[in-house]
Protein backbone atom coordinates (compact mmCIF):
# COMPACT_ATOMS: atom_id res chain seq x y z
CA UNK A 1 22.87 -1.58 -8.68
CA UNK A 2 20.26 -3.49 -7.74
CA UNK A 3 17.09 -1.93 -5.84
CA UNK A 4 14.71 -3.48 -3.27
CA UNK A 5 11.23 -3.29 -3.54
CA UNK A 6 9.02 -1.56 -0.65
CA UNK A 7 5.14 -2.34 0.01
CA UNK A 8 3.52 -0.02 2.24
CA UNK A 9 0.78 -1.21 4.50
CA UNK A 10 -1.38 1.78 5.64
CA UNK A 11 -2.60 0.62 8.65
CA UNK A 12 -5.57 1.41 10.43
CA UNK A 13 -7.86 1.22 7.57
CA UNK A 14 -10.98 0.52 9.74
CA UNK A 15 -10.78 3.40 11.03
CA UNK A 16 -11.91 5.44 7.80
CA UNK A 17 -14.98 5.54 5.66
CA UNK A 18 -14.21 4.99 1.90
CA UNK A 19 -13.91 8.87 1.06
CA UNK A 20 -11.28 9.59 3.52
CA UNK A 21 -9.34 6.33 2.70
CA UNK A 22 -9.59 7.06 -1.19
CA UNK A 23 -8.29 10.54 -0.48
CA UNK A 24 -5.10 9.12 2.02
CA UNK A 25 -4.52 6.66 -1.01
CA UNK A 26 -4.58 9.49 -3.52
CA UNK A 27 -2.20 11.47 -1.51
CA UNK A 28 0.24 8.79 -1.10
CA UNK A 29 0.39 8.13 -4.75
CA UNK A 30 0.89 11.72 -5.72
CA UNK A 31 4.00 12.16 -3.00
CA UNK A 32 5.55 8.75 -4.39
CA UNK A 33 5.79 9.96 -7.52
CA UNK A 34 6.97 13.32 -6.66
CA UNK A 35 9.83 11.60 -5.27
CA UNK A 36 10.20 9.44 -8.51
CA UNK A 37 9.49 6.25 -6.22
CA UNK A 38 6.04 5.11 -7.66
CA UNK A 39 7.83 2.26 -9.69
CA UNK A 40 9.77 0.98 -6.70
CA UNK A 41 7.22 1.31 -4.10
CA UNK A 42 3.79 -0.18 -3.64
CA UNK A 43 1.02 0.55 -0.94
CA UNK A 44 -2.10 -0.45 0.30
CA UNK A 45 -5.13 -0.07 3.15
CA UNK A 46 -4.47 -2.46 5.73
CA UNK A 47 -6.24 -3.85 9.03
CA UNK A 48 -5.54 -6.19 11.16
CA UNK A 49 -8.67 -5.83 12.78
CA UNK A 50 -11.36 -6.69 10.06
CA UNK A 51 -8.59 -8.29 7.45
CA UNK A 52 -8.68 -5.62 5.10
CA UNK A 53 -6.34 -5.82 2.70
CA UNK A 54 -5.17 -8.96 3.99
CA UNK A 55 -5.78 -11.23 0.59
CA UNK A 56 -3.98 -8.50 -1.71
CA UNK A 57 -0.57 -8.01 1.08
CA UNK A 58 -0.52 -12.07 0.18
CA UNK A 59 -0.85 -12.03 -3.31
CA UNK A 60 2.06 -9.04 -3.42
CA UNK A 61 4.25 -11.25 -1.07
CA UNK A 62 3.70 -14.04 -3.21
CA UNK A 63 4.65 -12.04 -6.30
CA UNK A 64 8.01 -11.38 -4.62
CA UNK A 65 8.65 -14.77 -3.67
CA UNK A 66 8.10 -16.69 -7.13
């Protein structure tokens, strides 16, 4: 049985300082592994509307399409 990978884009991002981003990111990574799903799914800050986050949601779709 094969599984799928997930990437998470937490949108948004611009919209928090660095404290309150750091502690969103935190609390993702603690519920993903609580549900045993921190080796199948990845996550990240994103915005569309400052680009951040853009150049690492290309470099993970690039690692899934090699």
């Amino acid at each position: 049985k094969r599984q799928m990978p997930v990437h998470i884009l937490l949108t948004k991002a611009d919209k928090l300082n660095r404290g309150p981003a750091k502690t969103v990111l935190f609390a993702v990574q603690k519920s993903l592994k609580e549900m045993k799903l921190d080796q199948l799914v990845s996550f990240q800050l994103f915005s569309a509307v400052n680009n951040t986050g853009l150049d690492e949601l290309k470099l993970k779709l690039q690692e899934w399409l090699q």
